[in-house]
C-alpha atoms as a PDB file:
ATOM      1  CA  UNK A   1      33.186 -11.140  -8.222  1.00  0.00           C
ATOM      2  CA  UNK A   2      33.935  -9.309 -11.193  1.00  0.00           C
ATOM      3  CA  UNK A   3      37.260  -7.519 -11.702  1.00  0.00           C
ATOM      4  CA  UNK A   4      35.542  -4.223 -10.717  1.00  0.00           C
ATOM      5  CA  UNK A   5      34.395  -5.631  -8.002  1.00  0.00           C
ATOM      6  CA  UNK A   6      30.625  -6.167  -8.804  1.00  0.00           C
ATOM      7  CA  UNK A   7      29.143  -8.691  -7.191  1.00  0.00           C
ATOM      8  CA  UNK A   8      27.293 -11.435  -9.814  1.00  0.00           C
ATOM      9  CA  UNK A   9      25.820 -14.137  -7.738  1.00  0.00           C
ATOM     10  CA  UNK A  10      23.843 -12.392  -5.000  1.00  0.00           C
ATOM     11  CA  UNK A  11      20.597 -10.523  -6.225  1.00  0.00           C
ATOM     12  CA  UNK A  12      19.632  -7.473  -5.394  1.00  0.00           C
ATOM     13  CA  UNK A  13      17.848  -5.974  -2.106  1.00  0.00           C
ATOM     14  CA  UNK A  14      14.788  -6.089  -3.516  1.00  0.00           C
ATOM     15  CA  UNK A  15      14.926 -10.134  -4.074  1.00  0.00           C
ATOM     16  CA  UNK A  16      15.090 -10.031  -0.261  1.00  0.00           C
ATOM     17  CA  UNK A  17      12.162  -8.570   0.645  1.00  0.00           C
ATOM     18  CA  UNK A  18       9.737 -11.287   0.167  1.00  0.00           C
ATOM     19  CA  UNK A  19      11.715 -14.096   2.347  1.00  0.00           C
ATOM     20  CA  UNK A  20      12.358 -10.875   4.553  1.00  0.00           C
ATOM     21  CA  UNK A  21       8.738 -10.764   5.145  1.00  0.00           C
ATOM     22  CA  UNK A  22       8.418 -14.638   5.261  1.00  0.00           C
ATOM     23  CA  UNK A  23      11.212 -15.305   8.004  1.00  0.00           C
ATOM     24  CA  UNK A  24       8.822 -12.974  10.347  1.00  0.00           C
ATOM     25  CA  UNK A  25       5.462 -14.391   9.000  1.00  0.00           C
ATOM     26  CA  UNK A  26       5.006 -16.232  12.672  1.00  0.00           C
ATOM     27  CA  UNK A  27       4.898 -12.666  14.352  1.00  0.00           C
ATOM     28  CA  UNK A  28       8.141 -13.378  16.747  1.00  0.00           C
ATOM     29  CA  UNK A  29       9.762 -10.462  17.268  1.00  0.00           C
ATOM     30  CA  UNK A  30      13.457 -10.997  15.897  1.00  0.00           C
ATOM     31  CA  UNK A  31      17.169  -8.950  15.258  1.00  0.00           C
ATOM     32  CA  UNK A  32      18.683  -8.866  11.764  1.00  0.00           C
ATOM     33  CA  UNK A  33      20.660 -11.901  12.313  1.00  0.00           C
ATOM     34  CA  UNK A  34      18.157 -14.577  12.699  1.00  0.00           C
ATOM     35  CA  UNK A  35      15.823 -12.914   9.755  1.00  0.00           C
ATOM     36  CA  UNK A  36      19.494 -13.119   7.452  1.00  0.00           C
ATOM     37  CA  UNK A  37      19.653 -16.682   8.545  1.00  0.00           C
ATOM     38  CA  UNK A  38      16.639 -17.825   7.634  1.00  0.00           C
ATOM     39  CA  UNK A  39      16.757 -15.367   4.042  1.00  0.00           C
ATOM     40  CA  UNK A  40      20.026 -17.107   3.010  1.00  0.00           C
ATOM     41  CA  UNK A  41      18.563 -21.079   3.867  1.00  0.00           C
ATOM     42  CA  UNK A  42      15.189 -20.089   1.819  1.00  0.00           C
ATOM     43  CA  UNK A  43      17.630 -18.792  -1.339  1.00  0.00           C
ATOM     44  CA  UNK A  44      20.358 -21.133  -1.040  1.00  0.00           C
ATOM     45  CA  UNK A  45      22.808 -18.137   0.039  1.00  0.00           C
ATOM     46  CA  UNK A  46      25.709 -20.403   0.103  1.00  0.00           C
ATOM     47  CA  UNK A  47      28.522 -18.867   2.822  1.00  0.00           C
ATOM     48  CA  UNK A  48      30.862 -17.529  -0.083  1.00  0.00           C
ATOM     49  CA  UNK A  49      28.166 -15.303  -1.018  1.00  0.00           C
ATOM     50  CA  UNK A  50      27.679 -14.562   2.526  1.00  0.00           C
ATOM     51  CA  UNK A  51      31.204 -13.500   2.811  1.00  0.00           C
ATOM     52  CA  UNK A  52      31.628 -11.246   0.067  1.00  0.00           C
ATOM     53  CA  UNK A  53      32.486  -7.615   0.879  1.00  0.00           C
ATOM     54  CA  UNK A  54      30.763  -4.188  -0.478  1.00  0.00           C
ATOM     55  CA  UNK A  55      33.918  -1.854  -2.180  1.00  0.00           C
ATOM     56  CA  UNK A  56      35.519  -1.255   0.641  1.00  0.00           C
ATOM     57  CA  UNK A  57      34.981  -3.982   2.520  1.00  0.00           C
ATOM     58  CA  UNK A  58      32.920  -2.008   5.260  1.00  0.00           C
ATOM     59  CA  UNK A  59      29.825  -4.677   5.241  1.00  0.00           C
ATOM     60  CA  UNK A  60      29.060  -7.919   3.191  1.00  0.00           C
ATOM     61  CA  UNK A  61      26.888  -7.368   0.233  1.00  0.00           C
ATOM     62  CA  UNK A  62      24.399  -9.911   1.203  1.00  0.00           C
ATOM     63  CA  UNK A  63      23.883  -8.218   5.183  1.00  0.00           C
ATOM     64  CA  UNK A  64      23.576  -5.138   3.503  1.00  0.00           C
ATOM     65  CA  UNK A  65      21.254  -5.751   0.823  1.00  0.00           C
ATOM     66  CA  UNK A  66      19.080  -7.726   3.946  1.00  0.00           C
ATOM     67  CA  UNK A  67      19.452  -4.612   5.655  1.00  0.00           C
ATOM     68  CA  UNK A  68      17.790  -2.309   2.929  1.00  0.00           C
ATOM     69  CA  UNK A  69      15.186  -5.020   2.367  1.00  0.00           C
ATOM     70  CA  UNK A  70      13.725  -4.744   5.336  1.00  0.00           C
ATOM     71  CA  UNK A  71      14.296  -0.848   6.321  1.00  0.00           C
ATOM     72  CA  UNK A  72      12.193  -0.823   3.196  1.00  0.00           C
ATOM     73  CA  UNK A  73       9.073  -2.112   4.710  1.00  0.00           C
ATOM     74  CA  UNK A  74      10.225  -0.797   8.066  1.00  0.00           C
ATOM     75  CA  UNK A  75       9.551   2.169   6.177  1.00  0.00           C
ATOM     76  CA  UNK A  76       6.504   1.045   4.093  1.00  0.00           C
ATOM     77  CA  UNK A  77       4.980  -0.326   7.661  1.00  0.00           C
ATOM     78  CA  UNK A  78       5.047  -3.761   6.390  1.00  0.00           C
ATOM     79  CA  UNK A  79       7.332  -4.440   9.991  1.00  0.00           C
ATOM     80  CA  UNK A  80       8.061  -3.228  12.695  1.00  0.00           C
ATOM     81  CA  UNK A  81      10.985  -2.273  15.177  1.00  0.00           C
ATOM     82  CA  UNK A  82       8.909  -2.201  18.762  1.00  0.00           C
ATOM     83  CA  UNK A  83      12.356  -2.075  20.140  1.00  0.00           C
ATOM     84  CA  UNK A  84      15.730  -1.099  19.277  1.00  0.00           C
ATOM     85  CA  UNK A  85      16.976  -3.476  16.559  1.00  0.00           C
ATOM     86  CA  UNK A  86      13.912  -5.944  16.999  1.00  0.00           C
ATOM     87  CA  UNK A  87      11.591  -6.265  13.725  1.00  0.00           C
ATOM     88  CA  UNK A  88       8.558  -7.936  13.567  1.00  0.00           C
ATOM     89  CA  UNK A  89       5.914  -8.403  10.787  1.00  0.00           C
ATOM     90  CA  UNK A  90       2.300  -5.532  10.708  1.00  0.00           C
ATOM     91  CA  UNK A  91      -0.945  -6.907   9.458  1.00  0.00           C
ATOM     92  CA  UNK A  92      -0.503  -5.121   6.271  1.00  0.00           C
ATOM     93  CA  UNK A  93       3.070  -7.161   6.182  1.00  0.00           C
ATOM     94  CA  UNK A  94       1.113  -9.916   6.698  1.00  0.00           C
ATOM     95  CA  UNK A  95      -1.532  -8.934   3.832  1.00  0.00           C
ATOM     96  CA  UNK A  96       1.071  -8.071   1.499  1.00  0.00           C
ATOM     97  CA  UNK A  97       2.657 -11.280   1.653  1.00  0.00           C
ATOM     98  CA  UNK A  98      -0.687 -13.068   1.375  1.00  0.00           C
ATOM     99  CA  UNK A  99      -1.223 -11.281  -1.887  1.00  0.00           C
ATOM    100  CA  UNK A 100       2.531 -10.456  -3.183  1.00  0.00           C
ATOM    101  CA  UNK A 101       3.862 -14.330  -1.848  1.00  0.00           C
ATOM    102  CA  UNK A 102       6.157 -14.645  -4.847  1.00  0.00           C
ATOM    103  CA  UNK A 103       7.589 -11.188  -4.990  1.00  0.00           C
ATOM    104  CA  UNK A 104       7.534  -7.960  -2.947  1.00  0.00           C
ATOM    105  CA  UNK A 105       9.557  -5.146  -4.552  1.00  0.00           C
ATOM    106  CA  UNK A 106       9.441  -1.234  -4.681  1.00  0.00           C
ATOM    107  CA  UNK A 107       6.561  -1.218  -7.038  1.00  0.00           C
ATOM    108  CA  UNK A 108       4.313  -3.174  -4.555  1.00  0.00           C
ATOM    109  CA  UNK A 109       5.547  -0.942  -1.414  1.00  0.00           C
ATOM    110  CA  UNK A 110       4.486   2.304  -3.585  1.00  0.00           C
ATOM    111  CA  UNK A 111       0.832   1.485  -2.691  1.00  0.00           C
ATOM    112  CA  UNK A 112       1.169   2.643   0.537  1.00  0.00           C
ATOM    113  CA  UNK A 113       1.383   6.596   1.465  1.00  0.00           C
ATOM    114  CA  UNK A 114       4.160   5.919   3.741  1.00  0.00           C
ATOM    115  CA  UNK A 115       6.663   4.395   1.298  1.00  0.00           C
ATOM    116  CA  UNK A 116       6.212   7.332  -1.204  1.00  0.00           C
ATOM    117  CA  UNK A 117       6.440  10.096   1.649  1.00  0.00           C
ATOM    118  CA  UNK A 118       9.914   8.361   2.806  1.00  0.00           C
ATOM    119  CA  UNK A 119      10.566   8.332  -1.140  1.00  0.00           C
ATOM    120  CA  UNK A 120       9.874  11.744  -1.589  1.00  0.00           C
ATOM    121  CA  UNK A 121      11.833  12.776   1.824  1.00  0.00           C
ATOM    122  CA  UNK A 122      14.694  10.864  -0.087  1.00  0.00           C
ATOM    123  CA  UNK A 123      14.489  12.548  -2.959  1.00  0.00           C
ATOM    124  CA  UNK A 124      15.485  15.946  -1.569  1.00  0.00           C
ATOM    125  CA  UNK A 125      18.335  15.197  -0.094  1.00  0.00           C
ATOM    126  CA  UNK A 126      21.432  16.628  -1.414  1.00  0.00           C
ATOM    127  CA  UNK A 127      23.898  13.967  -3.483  1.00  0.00           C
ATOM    128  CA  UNK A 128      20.671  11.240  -3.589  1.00  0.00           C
ATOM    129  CA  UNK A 129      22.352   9.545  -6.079  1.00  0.00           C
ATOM    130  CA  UNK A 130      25.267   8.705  -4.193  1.00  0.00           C
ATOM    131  CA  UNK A 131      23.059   7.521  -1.583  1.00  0.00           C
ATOM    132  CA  UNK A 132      20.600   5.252  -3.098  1.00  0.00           C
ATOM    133  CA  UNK A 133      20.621   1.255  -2.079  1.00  0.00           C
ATOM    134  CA  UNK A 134      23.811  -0.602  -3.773  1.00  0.00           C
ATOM    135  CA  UNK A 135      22.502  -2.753  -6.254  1.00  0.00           C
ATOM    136  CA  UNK A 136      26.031  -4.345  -7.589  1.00  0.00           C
ATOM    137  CA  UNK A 137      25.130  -6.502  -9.854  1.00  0.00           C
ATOM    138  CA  UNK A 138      23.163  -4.391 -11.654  1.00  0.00           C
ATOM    139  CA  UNK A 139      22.635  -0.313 -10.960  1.00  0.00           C
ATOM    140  CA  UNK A 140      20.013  -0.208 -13.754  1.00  0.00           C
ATOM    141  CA  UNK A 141      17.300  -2.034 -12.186  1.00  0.00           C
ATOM    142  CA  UNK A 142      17.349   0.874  -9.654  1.00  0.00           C
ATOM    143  CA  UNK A 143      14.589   3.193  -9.729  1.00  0.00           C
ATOM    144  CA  UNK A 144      15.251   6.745 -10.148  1.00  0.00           C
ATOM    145  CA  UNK A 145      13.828   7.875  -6.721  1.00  0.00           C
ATOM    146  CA  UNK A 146      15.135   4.769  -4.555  1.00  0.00           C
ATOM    147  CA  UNK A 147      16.900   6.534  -1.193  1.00  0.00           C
ATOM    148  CA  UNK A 148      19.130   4.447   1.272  1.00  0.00           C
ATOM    149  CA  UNK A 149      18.896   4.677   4.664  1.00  0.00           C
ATOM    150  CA  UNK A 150      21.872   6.312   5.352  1.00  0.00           C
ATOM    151  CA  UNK A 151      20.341   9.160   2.827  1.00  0.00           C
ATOM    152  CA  UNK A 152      17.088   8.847   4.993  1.00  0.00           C
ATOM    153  CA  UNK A 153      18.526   9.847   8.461  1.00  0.00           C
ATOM    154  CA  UNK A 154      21.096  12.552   6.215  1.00  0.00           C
ATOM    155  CA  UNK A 155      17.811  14.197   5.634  1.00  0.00           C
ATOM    156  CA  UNK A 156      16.402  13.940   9.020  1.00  0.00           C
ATOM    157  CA  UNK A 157      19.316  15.355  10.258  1.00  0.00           C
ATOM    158  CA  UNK A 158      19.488  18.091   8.095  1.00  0.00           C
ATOM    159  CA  UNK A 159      16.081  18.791   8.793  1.00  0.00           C
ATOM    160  CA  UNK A 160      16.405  19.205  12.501  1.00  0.00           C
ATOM    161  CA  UNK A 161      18.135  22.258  13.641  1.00  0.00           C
ATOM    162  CA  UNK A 162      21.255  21.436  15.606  1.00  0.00           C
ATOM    163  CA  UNK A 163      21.929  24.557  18.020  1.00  0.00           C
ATOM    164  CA  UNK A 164      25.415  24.533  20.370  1.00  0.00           C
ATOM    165  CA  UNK A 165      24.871  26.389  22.975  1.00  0.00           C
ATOM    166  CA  UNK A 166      27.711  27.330  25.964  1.00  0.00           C
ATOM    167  CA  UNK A 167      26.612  26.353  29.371  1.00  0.00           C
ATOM    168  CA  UNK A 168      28.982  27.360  32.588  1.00  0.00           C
ATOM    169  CA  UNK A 169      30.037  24.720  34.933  1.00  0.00           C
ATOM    170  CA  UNK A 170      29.126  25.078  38.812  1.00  0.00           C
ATOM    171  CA  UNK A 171      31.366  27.610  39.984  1.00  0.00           C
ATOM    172  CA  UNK A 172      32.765  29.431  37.503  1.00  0.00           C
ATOM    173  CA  UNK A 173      32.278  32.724  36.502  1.00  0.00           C
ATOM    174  CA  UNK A 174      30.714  33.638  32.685  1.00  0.00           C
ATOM    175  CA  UNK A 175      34.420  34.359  31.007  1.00  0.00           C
ATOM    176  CA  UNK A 176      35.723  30.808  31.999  1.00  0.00           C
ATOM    177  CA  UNK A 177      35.956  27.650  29.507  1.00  0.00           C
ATOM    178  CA  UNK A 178      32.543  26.759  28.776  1.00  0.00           C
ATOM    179  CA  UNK A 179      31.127  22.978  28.189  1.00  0.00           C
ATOM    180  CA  UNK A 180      29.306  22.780  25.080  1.00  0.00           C
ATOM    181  CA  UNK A 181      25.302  21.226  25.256  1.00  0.00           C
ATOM    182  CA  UNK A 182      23.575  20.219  22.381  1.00  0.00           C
ATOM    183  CA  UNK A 183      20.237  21.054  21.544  1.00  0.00           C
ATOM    184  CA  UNK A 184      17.980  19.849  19.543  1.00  0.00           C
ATOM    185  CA  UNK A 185      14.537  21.668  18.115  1.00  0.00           C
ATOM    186  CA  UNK A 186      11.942  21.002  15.256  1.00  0.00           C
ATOM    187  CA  UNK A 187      10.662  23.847  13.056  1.00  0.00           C
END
Protein backbone atom coordinates (compact mmCIF):
# COMPACT_ATOMS: atom_id res chain seq x y z
CA UNK A 1 0.00 0.00 0.00
CA UNK A 2 1.26 3.22 -0.87
CA UNK A 3 1.14 6.18 1.53
CA UNK A 4 -1.97 7.46 -0.34
CA UNK A 5 -3.37 4.53 -0.01
CA UNK A 6 -3.11 3.01 -3.59
CA UNK A 7 -3.04 -0.32 -3.75
CA UNK A 8 0.33 -1.78 -5.84
CA UNK A 9 0.16 -5.49 -5.77
CA UNK A 10 -3.37 -6.39 -6.86
CA UNK A 11 -4.19 -5.66 -10.64
CA UNK A 12 -6.89 -4.18 -11.84
CA UNK A 13 -10.66 -5.47 -12.48
CA UNK A 14 -10.07 -6.07 -15.75
CA UNK A 15 -7.10 -8.77 -14.97
CA UNK A 16 -10.04 -10.60 -13.37
CA UNK A 17 -12.17 -11.16 -15.96
CA UNK A 18 -10.56 -13.94 -17.73
CA UNK A 19 -10.12 -16.38 -14.51
CA UNK A 20 -13.68 -14.84 -13.77
CA UNK A 21 -14.86 -16.52 -16.81
CA UNK A 22 -12.60 -19.63 -16.22
CA UNK A 23 -13.77 -20.43 -12.51
CA UNK A 24 -17.44 -20.85 -14.24
CA UNK A 25 -16.14 -22.58 -17.47
CA UNK A 26 -17.88 -26.05 -16.06
CA UNK A 27 -21.40 -24.28 -16.27
CA UNK A 28 -22.19 -24.75 -12.28
CA UNK A 29 -24.11 -22.16 -11.25
CA UNK A 30 -22.06 -20.36 -8.36
CA UNK A 31 -22.17 -16.99 -5.72
CA UNK A 32 -19.28 -14.50 -5.73
CA UNK A 33 -17.46 -16.28 -3.10
CA UNK A 34 -16.54 -19.50 -4.62
CA UNK A 35 -15.75 -17.67 -8.21
CA UNK A 36 -13.20 -15.15 -5.77
CA UNK A 37 -11.80 -18.33 -4.44
CA UNK A 38 -10.94 -19.94 -7.25
CA UNK A 39 -9.71 -16.18 -9.06
CA UNK A 40 -7.24 -15.64 -6.16
CA UNK A 41 -5.70 -19.67 -6.29
CA UNK A 42 -5.36 -19.22 -10.32
CA UNK A 43 -3.32 -15.62 -9.64
CA UNK A 44 -1.60 -16.44 -6.57
CA UNK A 45 -3.84 -13.75 -4.60
CA UNK A 46 -1.95 -14.32 -1.49
CA UNK A 47 -4.47 -13.43 1.76
CA UNK A 48 -2.66 -9.97 2.44
CA UNK A 49 -3.82 -8.90 -0.81
CA UNK A 50 -7.07 -10.37 -0.03
CA UNK A 51 -7.30 -8.30 3.01
CA UNK A 52 -6.54 -5.00 1.84
CA UNK A 53 -9.26 -2.34 2.15
CA UNK A 54 -10.66 0.25 -0.66
CA UNK A 55 -10.24 4.17 1.01
CA UNK A 56 -12.47 3.80 3.41
CA UNK A 57 -12.31 0.56 4.24
CA UNK A 58 -16.00 -0.21 3.04
CA UNK A 59 -14.89 -3.46 0.83
CA UNK A 60 -11.45 -5.15 0.04
CA UNK A 61 -9.93 -4.08 -3.17
CA UNK A 62 -9.54 -7.51 -4.48
CA UNK A 63 -13.72 -8.50 -3.76
CA UNK A 64 -14.41 -5.43 -5.35
CA UNK A 65 -12.41 -5.45 -8.34
CA UNK A 66 -13.96 -9.43 -8.65
CA UNK A 67 -17.13 -7.82 -8.32
CA UNK A 68 -16.78 -5.34 -11.37
CA UNK A 69 -15.14 -8.15 -13.34
CA UNK A 70 -17.84 -10.07 -13.55
CA UNK A 71 -20.91 -7.41 -13.49
CA UNK A 72 -18.93 -6.62 -16.60
CA UNK A 73 -19.85 -9.64 -18.53
CA UNK A 74 -23.01 -9.92 -16.48
CA UNK A 75 -23.54 -6.98 -18.45
CA UNK A 76 -21.80 -7.98 -21.75
CA UNK A 77 -23.95 -11.48 -21.44
CA UNK A 78 -20.83 -13.38 -21.13
CA UNK A 79 -22.74 -14.84 -17.54
CA UNK A 80 -25.42 -15.03 -16.10
CA UNK A 81 -27.38 -14.41 -12.72
CA UNK A 82 -30.53 -17.05 -13.21
CA UNK A 83 -31.03 -16.28 -9.61
CA UNK A 84 -30.37 -13.73 -7.13
CA UNK A 85 -26.60 -13.61 -6.56
CA UNK A 86 -25.95 -16.94 -8.60
CA UNK A 87 -23.68 -16.42 -11.89
CA UNK A 88 -23.07 -18.83 -14.31
CA UNK A 89 -21.14 -18.81 -17.66
CA UNK A 90 -23.52 -18.07 -21.54
CA UNK A 91 -22.30 -19.77 -24.64
CA UNK A 92 -20.90 -16.59 -25.86
CA UNK A 93 -18.92 -16.64 -22.26
CA UNK A 94 -17.96 -19.77 -23.22
CA UNK A 95 -16.86 -18.62 -26.92
CA UNK A 96 -15.15 -15.71 -25.67
CA UNK A 97 -12.98 -17.56 -23.50
CA UNK A 98 -12.27 -20.12 -26.23
CA UNK A 99 -10.99 -17.30 -28.36
CA UNK A 100 -9.83 -14.49 -25.67
CA UNK A 101 -8.20 -17.56 -23.13
CA UNK A 102 -5.30 -15.32 -22.17
CA UNK A 103 -7.08 -12.06 -21.68
CA UNK A 104 -10.66 -10.71 -21.63
CA UNK A 105 -10.81 -6.94 -21.04
CA UNK A 106 -13.17 -3.97 -22.03
CA UNK A 107 -11.90 -3.90 -25.53
CA UNK A 108 -12.99 -7.57 -26.17
CA UNK A 109 -16.54 -7.01 -24.32
CA UNK A 110 -17.10 -3.87 -26.81
CA UNK A 111 -17.93 -6.43 -29.56
CA UNK A 112 -21.05 -7.09 -28.25
CA UNK A 113 -24.18 -4.51 -28.55
CA UNK A 114 -24.99 -5.07 -25.03
CA UNK A 115 -21.72 -3.94 -23.41
CA UNK A 116 -21.72 -0.62 -25.41
CA UNK A 117 -25.57 0.08 -24.69
CA UNK A 118 -24.75 -0.42 -20.76
CA UNK A 119 -21.60 1.86 -21.70
CA UNK A 120 -23.51 4.39 -23.22
CA UNK A 121 -26.39 4.19 -20.36
CA UNK A 122 -23.23 4.90 -18.13
CA UNK A 123 -22.12 7.57 -19.79
CA UNK A 124 -25.11 9.82 -19.09
CA UNK A 125 -25.25 9.64 -15.80
CA UNK A 126 -24.57 12.65 -13.84
CA UNK A 127 -20.90 12.72 -11.86
CA UNK A 128 -19.71 9.41 -14.21
CA UNK A 129 -16.45 10.10 -13.31
CA UNK A 130 -16.84 9.67 -9.78
CA UNK A 131 -18.49 6.53 -10.50
CA UNK A 132 -16.37 4.61 -12.80
CA UNK A 133 -14.66 1.08 -11.53
CA UNK A 134 -11.64 1.85 -8.93
CA UNK A 135 -8.65 0.98 -10.61
CA UNK A 136 -6.00 1.90 -7.62
CA UNK A 137 -3.10 1.08 -8.85
CA UNK A 138 -3.40 2.81 -11.76
CA UNK A 139 -6.55 5.31 -12.84
CA UNK A 140 -4.97 5.78 -16.30
CA UNK A 141 -5.52 2.49 -17.73
CA UNK A 142 -9.25 3.39 -17.33
CA UNK A 143 -11.13 4.07 -20.33
CA UNK A 144 -12.90 7.23 -20.65
CA UNK A 145 -16.47 5.73 -20.84
CA UNK A 146 -15.96 2.79 -18.17
CA UNK A 147 -19.29 3.10 -15.66
CA UNK A 148 -19.47 1.15 -12.25
CA UNK A 149 -22.24 -0.53 -11.20
CA UNK A 150 -23.24 1.55 -8.61
CA UNK A 151 -23.37 4.39 -11.57
CA UNK A 152 -25.41 1.71 -13.58
CA UNK A 153 -28.42 1.25 -11.16
CA UNK A 154 -27.92 5.49 -10.31
CA UNK A 155 -29.09 5.71 -13.83
CA UNK A 156 -31.77 3.19 -13.73
CA UNK A 157 -33.07 4.79 -10.94
CA UNK A 158 -33.09 8.04 -12.21
CA UNK A 159 -34.67 6.83 -15.14
CA UNK A 160 -37.70 5.36 -13.50
CA UNK A 161 -40.15 7.77 -12.16
CA UNK A 162 -40.57 7.39 -8.43
CA UNK A 163 -44.22 8.76 -7.55
CA UNK A 164 -45.37 8.94 -3.51
CA UNK A 165 -48.61 8.77 -3.38
CA UNK A 166 -50.95 9.08 0.12
CA UNK A 167 -53.14 6.13 0.67
CA UNK A 168 -55.79 6.18 3.82
CA UNK A 169 -55.75 3.40 6.24
CA UNK A 170 -59.09 1.30 6.86
CA UNK A 171 -61.15 3.50 8.78
CA UNK A 172 -60.14 6.73 8.68
CA UNK A 173 -61.51 9.53 7.15
CA UNK A 174 -59.45 11.56 4.07
CA UNK A 175 -57.95 14.48 6.59
CA UNK A 176 -56.26 11.81 8.90
CA UNK A 177 -52.36 10.82 8.82
CA UNK A 178 -51.86 9.14 5.66
CA UNK A 179 -49.33 6.03 4.98
CA UNK A 180 -47.16 6.75 2.18
CA UNK A 181 -47.06 3.87 -1.01
CA UNK A 182 -44.56 3.90 -3.46
CA UNK A 183 -45.04 3.61 -6.95
CA UNK A 184 -43.18 2.83 -9.49
CA UNK A 185 -43.84 3.55 -13.52
CA UNK A 186 -41.72 3.48 -16.82
CA UNK A 187 -42.05 6.24 -19.43
Amino acid sequence: MTPEGRSTSIPNYQTFMAPALRALHDGQPRPIGPIRDLVAAELGITDAQRAEQIPGGRAGVFDSRVGWAVTYMVQAWLIQRPRRAINQITQRGLDVLRDHSDRVDVHVLEQFEEFRDFRARSARTPNASEERPCNISDSRQRSAGEQSPRGTISAAVEGTPLQLRPISSPGSDSKSRCSWRTSFSRC
